[in-house]
Structure formats: structure tokens, C-alpha cells
N, C-alpha and C. Protein backbone atom coordinates (compact mmCIF):
# COMPACT_ATOMS: atom_id res chain seq x y z
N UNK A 1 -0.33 12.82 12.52
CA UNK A 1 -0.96 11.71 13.20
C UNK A 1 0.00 11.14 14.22
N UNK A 2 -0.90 10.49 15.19
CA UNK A 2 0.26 10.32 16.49
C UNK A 2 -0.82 8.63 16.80
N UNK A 3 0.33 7.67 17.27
CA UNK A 3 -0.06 6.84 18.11
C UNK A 3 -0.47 7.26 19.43
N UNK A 4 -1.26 6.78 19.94
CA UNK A 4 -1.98 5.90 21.43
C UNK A 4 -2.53 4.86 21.93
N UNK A 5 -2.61 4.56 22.83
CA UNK A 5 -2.97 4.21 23.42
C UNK A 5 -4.53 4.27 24.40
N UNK A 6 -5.65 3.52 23.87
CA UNK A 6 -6.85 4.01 25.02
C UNK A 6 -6.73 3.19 26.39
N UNK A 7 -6.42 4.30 27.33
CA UNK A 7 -6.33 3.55 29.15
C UNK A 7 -8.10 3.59 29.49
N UNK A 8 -8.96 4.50 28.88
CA UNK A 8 -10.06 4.46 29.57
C UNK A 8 -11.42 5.24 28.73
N UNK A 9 -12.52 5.35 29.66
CA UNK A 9 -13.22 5.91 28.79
C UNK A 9 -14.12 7.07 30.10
N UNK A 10 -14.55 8.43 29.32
CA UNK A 10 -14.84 9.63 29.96
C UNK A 10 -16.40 9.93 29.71
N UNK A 11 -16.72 9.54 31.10
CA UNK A 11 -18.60 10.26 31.08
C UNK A 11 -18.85 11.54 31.16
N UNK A 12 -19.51 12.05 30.37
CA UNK A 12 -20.28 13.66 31.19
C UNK A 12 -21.39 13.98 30.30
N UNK A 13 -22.24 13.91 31.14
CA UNK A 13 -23.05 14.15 30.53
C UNK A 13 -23.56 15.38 30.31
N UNK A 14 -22.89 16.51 30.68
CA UNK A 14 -23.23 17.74 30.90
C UNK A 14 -22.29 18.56 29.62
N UNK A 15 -22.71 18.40 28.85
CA UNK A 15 -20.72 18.92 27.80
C UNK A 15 -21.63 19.78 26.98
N UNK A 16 -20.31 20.74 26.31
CA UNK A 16 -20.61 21.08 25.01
C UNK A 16 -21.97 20.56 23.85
N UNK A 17 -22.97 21.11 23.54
CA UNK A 17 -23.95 20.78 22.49
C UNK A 17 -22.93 20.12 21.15
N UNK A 18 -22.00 20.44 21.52
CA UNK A 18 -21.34 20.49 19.71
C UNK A 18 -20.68 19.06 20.26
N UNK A 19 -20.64 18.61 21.05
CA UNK A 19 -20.22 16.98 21.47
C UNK A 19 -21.04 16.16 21.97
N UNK A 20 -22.08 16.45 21.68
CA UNK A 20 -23.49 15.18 22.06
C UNK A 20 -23.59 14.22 21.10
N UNK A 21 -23.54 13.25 21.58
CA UNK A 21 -23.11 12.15 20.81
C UNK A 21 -22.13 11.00 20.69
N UNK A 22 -20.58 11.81 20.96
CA UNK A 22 -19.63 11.22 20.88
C UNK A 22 -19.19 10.40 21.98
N UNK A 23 -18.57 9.73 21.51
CA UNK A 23 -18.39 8.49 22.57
C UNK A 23 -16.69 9.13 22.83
N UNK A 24 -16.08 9.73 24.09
CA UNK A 24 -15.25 10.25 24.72
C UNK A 24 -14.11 9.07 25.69
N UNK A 25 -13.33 9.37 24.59
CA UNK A 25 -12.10 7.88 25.12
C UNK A 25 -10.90 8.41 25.91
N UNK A 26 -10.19 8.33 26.80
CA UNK A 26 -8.94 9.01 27.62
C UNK A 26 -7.91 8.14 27.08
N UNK A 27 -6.88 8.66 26.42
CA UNK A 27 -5.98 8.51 25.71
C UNK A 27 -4.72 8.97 25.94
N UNK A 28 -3.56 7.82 26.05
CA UNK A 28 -2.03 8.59 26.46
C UNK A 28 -1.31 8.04 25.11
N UNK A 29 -0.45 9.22 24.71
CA UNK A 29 0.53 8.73 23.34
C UNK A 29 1.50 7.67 23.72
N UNK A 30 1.79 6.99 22.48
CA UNK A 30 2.89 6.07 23.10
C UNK A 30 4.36 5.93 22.52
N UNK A 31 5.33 5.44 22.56
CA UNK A 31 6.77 5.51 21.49
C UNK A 31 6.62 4.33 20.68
N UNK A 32 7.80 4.32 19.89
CA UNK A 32 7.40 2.78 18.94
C UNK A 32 7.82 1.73 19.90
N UNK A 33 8.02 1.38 21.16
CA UNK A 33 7.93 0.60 22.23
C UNK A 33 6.61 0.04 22.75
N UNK A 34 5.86 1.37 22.81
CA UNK A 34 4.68 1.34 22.89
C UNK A 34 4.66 1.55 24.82
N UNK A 35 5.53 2.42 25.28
CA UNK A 35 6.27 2.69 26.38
C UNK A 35 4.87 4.77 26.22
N UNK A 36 4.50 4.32 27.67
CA UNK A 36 3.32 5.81 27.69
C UNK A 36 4.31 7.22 27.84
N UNK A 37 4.43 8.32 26.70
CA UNK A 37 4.42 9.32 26.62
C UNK A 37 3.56 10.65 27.10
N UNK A 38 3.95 11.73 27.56
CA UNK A 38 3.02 12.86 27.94
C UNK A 38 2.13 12.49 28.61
N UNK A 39 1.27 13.09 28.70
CA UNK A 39 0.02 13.34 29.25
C UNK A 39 -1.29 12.72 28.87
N UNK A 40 -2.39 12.47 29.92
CA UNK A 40 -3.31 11.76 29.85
C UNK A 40 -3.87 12.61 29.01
N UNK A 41 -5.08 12.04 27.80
CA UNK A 41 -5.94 13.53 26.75
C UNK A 41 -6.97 12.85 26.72
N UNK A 42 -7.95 13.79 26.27
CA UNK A 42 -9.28 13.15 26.05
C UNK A 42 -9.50 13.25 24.44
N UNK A 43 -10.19 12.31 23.50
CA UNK A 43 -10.20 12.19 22.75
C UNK A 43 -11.16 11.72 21.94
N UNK A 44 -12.23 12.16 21.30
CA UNK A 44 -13.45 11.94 20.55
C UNK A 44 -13.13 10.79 19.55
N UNK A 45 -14.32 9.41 20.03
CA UNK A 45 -13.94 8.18 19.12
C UNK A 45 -14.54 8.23 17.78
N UNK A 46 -13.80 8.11 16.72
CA UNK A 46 -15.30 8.08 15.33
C UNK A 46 -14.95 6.76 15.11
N UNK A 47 -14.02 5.75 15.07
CA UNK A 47 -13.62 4.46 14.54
C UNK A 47 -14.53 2.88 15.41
N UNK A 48 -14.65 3.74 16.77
CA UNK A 48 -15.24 2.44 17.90
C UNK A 48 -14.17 1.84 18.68
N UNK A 49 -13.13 2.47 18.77
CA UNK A 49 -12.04 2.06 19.65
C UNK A 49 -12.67 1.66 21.02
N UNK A 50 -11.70 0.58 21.84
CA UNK A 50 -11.97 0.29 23.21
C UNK A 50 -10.77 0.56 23.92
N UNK A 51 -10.86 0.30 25.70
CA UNK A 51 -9.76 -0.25 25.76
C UNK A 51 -8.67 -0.59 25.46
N UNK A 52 -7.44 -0.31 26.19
CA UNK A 52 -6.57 -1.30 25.76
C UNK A 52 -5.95 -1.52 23.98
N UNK A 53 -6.48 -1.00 23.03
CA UNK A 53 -6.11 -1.03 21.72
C UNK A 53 -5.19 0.52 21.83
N UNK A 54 -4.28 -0.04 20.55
CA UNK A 54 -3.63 1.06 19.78
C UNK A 54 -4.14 1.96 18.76
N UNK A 55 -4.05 3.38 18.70
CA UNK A 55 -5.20 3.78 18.22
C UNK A 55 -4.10 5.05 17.34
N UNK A 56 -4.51 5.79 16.06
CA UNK A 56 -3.69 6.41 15.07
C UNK A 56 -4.75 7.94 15.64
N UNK A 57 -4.33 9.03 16.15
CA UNK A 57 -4.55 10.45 16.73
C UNK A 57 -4.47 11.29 15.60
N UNK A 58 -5.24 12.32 15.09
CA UNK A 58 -5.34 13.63 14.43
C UNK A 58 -5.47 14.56 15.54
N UNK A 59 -5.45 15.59 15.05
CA UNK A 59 -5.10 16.73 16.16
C UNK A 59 -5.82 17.81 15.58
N UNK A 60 -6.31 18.88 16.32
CA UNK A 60 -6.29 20.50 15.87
C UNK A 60 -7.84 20.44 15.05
N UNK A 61 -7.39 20.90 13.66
CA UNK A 61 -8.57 20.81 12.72
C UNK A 61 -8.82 19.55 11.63
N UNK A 62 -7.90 18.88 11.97
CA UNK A 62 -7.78 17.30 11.45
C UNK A 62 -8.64 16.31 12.00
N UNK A 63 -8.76 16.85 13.40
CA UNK A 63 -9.91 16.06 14.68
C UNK A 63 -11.04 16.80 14.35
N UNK A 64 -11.34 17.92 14.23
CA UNK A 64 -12.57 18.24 13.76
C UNK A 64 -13.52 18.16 12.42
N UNK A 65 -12.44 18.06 11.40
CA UNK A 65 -13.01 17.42 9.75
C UNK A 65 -12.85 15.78 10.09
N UNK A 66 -12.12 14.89 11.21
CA UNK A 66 -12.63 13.67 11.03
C UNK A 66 -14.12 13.63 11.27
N UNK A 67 -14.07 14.46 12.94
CA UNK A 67 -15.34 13.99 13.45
C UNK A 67 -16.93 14.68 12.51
N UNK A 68 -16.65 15.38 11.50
CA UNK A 68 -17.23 15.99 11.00
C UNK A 68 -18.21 17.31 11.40
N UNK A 69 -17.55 17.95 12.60
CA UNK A 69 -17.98 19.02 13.10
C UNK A 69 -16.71 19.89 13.26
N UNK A 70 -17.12 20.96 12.47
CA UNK A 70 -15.79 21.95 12.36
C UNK A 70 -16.24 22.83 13.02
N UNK A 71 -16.64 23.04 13.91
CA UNK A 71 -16.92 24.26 15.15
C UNK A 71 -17.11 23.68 16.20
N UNK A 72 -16.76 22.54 16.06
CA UNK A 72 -16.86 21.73 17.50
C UNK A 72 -15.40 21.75 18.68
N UNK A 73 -15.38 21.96 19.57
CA UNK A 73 -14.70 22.31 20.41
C UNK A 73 -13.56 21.04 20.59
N UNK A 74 -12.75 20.22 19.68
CA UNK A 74 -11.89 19.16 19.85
C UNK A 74 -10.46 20.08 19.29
N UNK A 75 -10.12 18.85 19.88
CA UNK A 75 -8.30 18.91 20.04
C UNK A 75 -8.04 17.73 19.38
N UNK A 76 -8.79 16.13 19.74
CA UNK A 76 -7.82 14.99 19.44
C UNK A 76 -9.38 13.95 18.74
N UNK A 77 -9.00 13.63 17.79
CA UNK A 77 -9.76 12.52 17.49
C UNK A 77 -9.17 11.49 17.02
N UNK A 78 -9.73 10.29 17.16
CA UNK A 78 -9.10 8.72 17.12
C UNK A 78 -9.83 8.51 15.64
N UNK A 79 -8.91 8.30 14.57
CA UNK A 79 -9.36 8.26 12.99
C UNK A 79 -8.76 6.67 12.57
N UNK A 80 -8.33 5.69 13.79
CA UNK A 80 -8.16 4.21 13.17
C UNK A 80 -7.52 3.67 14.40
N UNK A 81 -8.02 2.04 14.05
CA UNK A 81 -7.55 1.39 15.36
C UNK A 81 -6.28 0.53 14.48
N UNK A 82 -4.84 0.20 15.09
CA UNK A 82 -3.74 -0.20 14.49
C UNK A 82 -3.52 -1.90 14.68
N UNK A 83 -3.75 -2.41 13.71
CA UNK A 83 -3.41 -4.03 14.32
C UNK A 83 -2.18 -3.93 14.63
N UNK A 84 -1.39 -3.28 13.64
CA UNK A 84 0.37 -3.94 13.51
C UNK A 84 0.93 -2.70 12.91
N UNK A 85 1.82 -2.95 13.58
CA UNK A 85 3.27 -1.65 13.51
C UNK A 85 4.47 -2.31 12.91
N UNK A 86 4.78 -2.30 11.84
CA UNK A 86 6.00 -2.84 11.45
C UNK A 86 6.88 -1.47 11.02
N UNK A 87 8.27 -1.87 12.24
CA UNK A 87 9.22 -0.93 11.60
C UNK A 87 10.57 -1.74 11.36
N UNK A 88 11.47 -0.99 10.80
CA UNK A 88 13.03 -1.44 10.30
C UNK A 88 13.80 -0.11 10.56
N UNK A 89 14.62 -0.62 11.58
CA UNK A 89 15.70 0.31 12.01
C UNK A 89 17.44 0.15 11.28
């Protein structure tokens, strides 16, 4: 599981059958700064994330048993939105 960040949200209405439905959020990882890492991703919402929130990432086949379609063509799904990050260094 990986933190992010949602900067935005992705229309198309033309997609994959196996992604009708999902509400499609654009998502950049972040550090425990909360300072933007890598690359912009797109990322299938199951929790209702918006905007602007911090959001907990599955990946691979972890994004596909969240979203509950395992032949569905994902990479990243958003499985919780984060109030609070407490760390101790």
C-alpha cells in the first residue's frame, strides 16, 4: 500500500466494459512530507475519495480484488481515505 494524493479527476467515456462504472481519480504518490513523488496515475475510486484528500493505494491484483473485478484491466485502486498520519522518528 502506498500513499497519495488525489490532484484530479478523469472522464472517458469510451473505456474498457470491465470499468463502467467506476468513478476514475488522477493520483500522484506522496513522501511522509506529503512532498509529490513520481508520476501522475490514474486510479479506480471504491472509498469516494475527492480532491485534494490523502488517499492509502493497492496496486497490481490488490486493486483488482478491492475493486472486485479480477479481470478488469487496473493497476491502482484507492482502498481508504487517511485523516492522520502519525509517525515517530
Amino acid at each position: 500500500m502506498q500513499l497519495a494524493k488525489v490532484v484530479g479527476n478523469v472522464v472517458s467515456t469510451s473505456k474498457d466494459e470491465r470499468l463502467v462504472g467506476f468513478k476514475l481519480l488522477l493520483i500522484r504518490k506522496i513522501d511522509e512530507n506529503e512532498n509529490y513523488i513520481g508520476e501522475l496515475e490514474i486510479a479506480v475510486d471504491t472509498v469516494g475519495a475527492g480532491a485534494g484528500e490523502v488517499v492509502i493505494v493497492v496496486r497490481s491484483g490488490g486493486a483488482r480484488h478491492a475493486a472486485g473485478r479480477e479481470q478488469a484491466p487496473l493497476d491502482a485502486a484507492i482502498v481508504g481515505i487517511v485523516d492522520t498520519v502519525e509517525m515517530e522518528m
